[in-house]
N, C-alpha and C. Protein backbone atom coordinates (compact mmCIF):
# COMPACT_ATOMS: atom_id res chain seq x y z
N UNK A 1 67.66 5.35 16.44
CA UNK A 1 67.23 5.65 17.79
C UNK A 1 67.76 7.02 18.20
N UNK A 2 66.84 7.41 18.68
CA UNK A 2 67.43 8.85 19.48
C UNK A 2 68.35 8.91 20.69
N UNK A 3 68.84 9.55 21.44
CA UNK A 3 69.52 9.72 22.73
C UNK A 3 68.07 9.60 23.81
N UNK A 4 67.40 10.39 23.94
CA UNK A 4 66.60 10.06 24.48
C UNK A 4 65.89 8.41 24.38
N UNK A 5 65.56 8.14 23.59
CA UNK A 5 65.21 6.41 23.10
C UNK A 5 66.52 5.80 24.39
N UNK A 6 67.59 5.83 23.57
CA UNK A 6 68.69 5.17 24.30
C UNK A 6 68.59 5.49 25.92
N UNK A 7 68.59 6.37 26.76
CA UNK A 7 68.39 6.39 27.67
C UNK A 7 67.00 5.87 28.46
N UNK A 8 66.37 6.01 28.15
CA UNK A 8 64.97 5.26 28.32
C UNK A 8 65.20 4.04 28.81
N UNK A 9 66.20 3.32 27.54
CA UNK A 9 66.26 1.64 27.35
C UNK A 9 67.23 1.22 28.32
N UNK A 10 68.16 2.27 28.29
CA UNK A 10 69.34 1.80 29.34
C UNK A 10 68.86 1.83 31.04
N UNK A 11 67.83 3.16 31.25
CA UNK A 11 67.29 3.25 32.54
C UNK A 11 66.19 2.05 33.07
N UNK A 12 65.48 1.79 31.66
CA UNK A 12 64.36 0.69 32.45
C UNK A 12 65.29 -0.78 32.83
N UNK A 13 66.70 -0.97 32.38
CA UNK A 13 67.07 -2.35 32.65
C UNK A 13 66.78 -2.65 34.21
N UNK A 14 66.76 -4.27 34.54
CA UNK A 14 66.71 -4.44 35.41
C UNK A 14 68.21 -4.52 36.27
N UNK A 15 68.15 -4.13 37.25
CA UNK A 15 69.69 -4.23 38.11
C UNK A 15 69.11 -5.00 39.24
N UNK A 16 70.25 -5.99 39.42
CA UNK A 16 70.13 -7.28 40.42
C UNK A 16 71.19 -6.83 41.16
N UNK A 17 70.98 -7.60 42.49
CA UNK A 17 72.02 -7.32 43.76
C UNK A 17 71.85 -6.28 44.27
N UNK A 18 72.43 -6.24 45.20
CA UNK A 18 72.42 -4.99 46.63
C UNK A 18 73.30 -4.02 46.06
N UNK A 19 72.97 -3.15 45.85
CA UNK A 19 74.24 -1.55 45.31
C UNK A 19 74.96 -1.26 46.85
N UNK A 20 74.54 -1.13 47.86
CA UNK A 20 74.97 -0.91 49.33
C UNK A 20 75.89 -1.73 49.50
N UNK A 21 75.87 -3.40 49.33
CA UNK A 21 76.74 -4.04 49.36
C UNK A 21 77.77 -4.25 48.18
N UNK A 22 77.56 -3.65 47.12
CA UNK A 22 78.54 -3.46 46.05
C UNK A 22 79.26 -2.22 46.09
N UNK A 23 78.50 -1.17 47.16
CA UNK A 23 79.39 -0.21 47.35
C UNK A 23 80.37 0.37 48.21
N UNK A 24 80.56 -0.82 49.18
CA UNK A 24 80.91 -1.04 50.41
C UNK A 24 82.16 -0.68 50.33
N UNK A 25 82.71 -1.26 50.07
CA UNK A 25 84.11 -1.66 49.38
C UNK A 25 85.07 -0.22 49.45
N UNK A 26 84.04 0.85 48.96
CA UNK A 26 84.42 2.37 48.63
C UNK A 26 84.84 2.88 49.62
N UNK A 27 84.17 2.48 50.40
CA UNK A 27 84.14 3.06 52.24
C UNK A 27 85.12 2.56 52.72
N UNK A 28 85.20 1.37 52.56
CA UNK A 28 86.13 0.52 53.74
C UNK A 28 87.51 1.29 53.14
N UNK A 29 87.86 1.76 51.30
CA UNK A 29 89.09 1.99 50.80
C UNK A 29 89.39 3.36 51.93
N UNK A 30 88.37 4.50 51.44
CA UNK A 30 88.39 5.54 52.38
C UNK A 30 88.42 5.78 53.56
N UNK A 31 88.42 5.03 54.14
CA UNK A 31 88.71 4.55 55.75
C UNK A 31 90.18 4.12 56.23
N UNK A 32 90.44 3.34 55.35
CA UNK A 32 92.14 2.94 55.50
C UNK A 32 93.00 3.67 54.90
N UNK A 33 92.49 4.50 54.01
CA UNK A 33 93.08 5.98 53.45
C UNK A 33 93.46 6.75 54.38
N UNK A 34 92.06 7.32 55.02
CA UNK A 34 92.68 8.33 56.20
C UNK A 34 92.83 7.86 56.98
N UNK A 35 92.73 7.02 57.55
CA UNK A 35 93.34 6.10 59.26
C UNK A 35 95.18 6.03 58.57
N UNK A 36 95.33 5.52 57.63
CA UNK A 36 96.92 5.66 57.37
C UNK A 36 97.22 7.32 56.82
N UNK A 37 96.59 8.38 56.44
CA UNK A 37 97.05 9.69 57.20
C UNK A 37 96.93 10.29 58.03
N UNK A 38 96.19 9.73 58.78
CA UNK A 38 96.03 10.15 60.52
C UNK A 38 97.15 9.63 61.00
N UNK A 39 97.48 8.49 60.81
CA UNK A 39 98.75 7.97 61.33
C UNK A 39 100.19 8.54 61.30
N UNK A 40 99.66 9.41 60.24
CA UNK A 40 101.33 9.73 59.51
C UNK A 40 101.19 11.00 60.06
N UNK A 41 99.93 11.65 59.84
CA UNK A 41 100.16 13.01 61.28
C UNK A 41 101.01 13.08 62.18
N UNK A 42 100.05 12.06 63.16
CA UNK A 42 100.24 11.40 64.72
C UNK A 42 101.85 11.39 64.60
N UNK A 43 102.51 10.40 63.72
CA UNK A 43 103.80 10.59 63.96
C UNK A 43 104.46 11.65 64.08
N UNK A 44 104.19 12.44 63.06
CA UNK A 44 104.90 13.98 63.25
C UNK A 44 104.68 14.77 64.97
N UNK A 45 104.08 14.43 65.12
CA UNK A 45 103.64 15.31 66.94
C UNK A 45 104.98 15.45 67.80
N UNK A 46 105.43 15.80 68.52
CA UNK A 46 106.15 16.48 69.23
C UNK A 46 107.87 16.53 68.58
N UNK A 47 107.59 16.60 67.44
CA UNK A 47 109.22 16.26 66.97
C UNK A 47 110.21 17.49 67.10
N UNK A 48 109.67 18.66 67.24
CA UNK A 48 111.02 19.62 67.64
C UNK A 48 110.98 19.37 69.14
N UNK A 49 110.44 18.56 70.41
CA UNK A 49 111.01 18.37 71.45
C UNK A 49 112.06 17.20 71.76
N UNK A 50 111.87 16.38 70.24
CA UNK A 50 112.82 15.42 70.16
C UNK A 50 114.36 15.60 69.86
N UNK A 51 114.64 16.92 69.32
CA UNK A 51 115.78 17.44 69.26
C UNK A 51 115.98 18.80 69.75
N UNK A 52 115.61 18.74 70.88
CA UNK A 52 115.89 20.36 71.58
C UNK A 52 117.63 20.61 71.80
N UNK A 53 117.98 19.45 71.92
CA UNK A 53 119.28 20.10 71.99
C UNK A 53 119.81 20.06 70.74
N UNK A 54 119.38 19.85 69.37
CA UNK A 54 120.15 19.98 68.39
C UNK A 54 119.72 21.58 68.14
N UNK A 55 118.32 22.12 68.50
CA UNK A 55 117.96 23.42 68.61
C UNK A 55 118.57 24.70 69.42
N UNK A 56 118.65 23.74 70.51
CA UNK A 56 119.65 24.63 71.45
C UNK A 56 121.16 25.31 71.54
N UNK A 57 121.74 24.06 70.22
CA UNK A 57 123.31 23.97 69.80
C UNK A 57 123.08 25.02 68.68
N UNK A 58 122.20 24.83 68.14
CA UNK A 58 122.18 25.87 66.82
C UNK A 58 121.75 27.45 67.36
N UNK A 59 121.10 27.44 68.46
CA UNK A 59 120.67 29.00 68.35
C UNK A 59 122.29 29.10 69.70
N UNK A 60 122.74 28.30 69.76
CA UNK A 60 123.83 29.16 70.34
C UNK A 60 125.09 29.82 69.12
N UNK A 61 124.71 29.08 68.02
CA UNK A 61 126.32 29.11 67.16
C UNK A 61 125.63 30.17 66.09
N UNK A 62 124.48 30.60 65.84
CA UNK A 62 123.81 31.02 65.36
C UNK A 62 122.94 32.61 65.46
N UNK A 63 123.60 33.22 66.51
CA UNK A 63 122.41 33.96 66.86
C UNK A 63 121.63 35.51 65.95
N UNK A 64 120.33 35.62 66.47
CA UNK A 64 119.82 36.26 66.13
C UNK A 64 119.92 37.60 65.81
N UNK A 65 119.61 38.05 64.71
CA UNK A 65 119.63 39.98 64.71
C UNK A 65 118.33 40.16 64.34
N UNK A 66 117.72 40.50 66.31
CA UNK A 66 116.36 41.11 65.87
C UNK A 66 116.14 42.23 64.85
N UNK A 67 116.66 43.12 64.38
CA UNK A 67 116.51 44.20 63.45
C UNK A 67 115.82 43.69 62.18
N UNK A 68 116.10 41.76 61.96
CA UNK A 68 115.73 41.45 60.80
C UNK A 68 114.95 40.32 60.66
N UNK A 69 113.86 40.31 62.27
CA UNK A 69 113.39 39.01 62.70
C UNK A 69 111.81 39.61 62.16
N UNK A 70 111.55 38.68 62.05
CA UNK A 70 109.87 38.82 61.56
C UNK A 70 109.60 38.95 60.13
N UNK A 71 108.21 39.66 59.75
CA UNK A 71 108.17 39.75 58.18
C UNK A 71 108.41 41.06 57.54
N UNK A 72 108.79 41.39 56.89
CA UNK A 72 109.07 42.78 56.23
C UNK A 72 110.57 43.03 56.14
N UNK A 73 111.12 43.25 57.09
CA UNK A 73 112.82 43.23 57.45
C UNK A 73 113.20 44.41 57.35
N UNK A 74 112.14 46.02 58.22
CA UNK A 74 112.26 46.87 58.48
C UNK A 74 113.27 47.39 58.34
């Protein structure tokens, strides 16, 4: 048999059942995929206002030399 032959034989089979409902399944996985990384976003949201004063303690003990703030370090 040829490749072509073989494909022929494999394409005319008959397929039973709903493919939509056998493919359902795919969706629903991808759905609870990103709904649980949307979630894990969402959590991250306002978290440097959750420690402003651990921010506030550090830029006091810490401070800055604009001469070397930004990118390049002129």
């Amino acid at each position: 048999m040829t490749l072509a032959t073989i494909a022929a034989l494999a394409g005319a089979a008959e397929h039973h059942g709903n493919p939509q409902a056998e493919t359902f399944i795919f969706g629903v996985i991808a759905f609870v995929v990103f709904l649980a990384l949307g979630l894990v976003t969402v959590s991250y949201r306002n978290v440097a206002n959750r420690h402003a004063h651990k921010a506030d303690a550090y830029a006091k003990t810490h401070p800055v030399d604009l001469s070397q703030a930004g990118h390049g370090h002129h």
